[in-house]
C-alpha atoms as a PDB file:
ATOM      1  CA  UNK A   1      41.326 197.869 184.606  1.00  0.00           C
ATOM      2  CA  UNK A   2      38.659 195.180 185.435  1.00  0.00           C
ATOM      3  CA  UNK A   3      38.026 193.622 181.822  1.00  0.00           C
ATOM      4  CA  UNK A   4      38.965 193.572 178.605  1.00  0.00           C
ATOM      5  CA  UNK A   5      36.868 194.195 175.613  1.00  0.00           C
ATOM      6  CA  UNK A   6      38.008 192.654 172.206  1.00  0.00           C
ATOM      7  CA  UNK A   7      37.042 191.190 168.819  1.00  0.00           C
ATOM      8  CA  UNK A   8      38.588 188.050 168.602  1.00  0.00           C
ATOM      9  CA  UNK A   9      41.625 187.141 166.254  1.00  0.00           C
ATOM     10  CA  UNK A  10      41.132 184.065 162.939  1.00  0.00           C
ATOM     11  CA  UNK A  11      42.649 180.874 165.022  1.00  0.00           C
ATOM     12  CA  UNK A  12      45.679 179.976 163.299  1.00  0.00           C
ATOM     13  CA  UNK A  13      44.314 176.647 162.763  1.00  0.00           C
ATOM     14  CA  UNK A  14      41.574 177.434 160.282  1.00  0.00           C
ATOM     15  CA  UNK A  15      41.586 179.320 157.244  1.00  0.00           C
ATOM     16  CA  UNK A  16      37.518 180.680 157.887  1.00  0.00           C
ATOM     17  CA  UNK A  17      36.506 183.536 160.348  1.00  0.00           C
ATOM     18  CA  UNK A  18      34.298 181.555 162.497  1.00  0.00           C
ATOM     19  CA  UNK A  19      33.715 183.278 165.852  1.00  0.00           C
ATOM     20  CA  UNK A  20      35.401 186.357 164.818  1.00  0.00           C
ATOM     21  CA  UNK A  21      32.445 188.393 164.881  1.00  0.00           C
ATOM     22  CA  UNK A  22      31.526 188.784 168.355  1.00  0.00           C
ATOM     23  CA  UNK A  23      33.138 191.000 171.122  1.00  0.00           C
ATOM     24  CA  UNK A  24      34.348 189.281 174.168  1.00  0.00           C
ATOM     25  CA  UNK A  25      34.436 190.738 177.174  1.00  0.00           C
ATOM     26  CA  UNK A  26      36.765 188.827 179.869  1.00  0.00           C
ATOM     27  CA  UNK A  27      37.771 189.612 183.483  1.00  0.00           C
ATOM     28  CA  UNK A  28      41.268 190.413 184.248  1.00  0.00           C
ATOM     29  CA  UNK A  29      43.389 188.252 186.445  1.00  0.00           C
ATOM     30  CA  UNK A  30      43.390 189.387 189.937  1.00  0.00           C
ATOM     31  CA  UNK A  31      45.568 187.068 191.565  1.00  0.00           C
ATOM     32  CA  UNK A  32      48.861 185.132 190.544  1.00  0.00           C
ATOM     33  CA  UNK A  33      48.548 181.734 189.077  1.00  0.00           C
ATOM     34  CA  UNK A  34      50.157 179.068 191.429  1.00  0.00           C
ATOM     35  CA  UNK A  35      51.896 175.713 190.904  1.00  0.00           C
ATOM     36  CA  UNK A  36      50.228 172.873 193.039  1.00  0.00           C
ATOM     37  CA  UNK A  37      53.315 170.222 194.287  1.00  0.00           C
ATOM     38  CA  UNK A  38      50.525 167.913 194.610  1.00  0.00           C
ATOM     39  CA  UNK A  39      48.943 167.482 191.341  1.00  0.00           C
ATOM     40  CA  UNK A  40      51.152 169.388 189.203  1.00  0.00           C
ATOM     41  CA  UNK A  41      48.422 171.512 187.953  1.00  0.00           C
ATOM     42  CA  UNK A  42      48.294 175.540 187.773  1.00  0.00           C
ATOM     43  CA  UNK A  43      45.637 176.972 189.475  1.00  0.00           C
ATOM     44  CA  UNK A  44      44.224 179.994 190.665  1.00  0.00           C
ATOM     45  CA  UNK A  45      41.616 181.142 193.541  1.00  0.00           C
ATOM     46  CA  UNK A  46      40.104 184.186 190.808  1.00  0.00           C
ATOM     47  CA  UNK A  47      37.369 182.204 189.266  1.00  0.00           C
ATOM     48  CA  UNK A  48      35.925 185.444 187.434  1.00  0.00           C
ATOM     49  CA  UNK A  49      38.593 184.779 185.087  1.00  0.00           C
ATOM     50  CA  UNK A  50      36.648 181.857 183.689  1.00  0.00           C
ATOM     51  CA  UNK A  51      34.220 184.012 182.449  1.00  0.00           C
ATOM     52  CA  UNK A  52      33.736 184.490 178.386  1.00  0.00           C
ATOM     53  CA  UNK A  53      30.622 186.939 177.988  1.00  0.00           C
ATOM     54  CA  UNK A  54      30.138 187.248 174.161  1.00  0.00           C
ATOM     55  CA  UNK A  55      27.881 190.195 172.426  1.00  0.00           C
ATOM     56  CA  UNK A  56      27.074 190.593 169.380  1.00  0.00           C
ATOM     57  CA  UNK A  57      28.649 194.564 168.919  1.00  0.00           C
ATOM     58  CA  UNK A  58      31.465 196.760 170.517  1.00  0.00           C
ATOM     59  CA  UNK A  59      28.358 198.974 172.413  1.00  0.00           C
ATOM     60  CA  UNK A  60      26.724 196.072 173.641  1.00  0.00           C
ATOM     61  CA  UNK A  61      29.745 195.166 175.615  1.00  0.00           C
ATOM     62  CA  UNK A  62      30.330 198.613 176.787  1.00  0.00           C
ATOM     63  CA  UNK A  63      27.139 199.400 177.752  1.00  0.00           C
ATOM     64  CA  UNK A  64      27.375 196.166 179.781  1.00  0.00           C
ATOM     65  CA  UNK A  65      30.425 197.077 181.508  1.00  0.00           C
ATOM     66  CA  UNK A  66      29.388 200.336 182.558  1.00  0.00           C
ATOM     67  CA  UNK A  67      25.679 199.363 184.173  1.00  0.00           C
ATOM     68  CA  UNK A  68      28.149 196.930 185.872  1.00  0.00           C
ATOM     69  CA  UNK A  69      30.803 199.508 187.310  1.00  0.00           C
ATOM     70  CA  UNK A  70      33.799 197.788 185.235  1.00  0.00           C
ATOM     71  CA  UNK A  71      36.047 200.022 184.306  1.00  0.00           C
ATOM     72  CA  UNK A  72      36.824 198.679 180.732  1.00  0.00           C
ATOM     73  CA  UNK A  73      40.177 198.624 178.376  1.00  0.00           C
ATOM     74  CA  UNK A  74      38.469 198.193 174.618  1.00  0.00           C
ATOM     75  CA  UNK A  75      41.191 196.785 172.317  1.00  0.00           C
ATOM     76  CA  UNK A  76      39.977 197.778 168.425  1.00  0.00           C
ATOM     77  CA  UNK A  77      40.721 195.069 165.868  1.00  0.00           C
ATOM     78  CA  UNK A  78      43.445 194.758 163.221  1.00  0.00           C
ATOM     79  CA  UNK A  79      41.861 195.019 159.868  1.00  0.00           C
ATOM     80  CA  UNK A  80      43.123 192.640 157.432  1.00  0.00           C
ATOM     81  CA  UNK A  81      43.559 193.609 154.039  1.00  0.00           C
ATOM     82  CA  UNK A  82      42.482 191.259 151.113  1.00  0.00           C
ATOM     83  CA  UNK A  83      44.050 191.168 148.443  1.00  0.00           C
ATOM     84  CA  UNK A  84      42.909 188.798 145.364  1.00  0.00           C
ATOM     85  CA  UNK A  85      45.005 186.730 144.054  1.00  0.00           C
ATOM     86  CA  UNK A  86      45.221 184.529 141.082  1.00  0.00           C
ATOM     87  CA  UNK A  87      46.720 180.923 140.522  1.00  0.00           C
ATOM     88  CA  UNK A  88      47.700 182.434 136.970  1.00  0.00           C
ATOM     89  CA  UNK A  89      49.740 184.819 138.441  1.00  0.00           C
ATOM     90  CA  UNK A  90      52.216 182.045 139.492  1.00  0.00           C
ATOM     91  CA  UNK A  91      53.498 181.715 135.586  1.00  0.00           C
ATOM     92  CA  UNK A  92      53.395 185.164 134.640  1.00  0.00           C
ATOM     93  CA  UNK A  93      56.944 186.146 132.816  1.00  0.00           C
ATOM     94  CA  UNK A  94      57.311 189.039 134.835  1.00  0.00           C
ATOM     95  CA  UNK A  95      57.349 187.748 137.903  1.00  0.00           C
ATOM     96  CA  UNK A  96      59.295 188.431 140.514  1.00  0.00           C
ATOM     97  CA  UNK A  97      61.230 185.397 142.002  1.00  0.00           C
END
């Protein structure tokens, strides 16, 4: 595989789907990750793993990998289910506690 094609997930740290919408595609790493004595940082020499491309359906981003020769992995997305819910509910006498 040479990228990955997803929807990405509601950040844990927000309660709104902002920038959930668009599919990203990304490279996949080609080489290891390295620790550098030096500096302490982690590093790599792939810098096409950098690279975010964002579009605005699932098509758009396989059409794009396929004019480019990129043989793609498409992960679908997990659909949520919402269910209402009422503050009321809290005190009704059938609850279950």
């Amino acid at each position: 595989m040479d990228v990955r094609i997803y929807q990405p997930a509601k950040t844990a740290m927000q309660s709104g789907l902002a920038q959930t919408h668009d599919w990203v595609l990304e490279y996949l790493p080609l080489a290891k990750k390295t620790h550098d004595p030096l500096t302490g940082w982690v590093g790599s020499a792939d810098t096409r793993q950098q690279i975010h491309l964002k579009f605005s359906s699932r098509e758009e981003a396989v059409a794009y990998a396929q004019a480019h020769r990129l043989v793609a992995l498409v992960e679908e997305p997990h659909v949520k289910r919402y269910r209402p819910k009422s503050y009321a509910d809290n005190f009704r006498p059938d609850r279950i506690r």
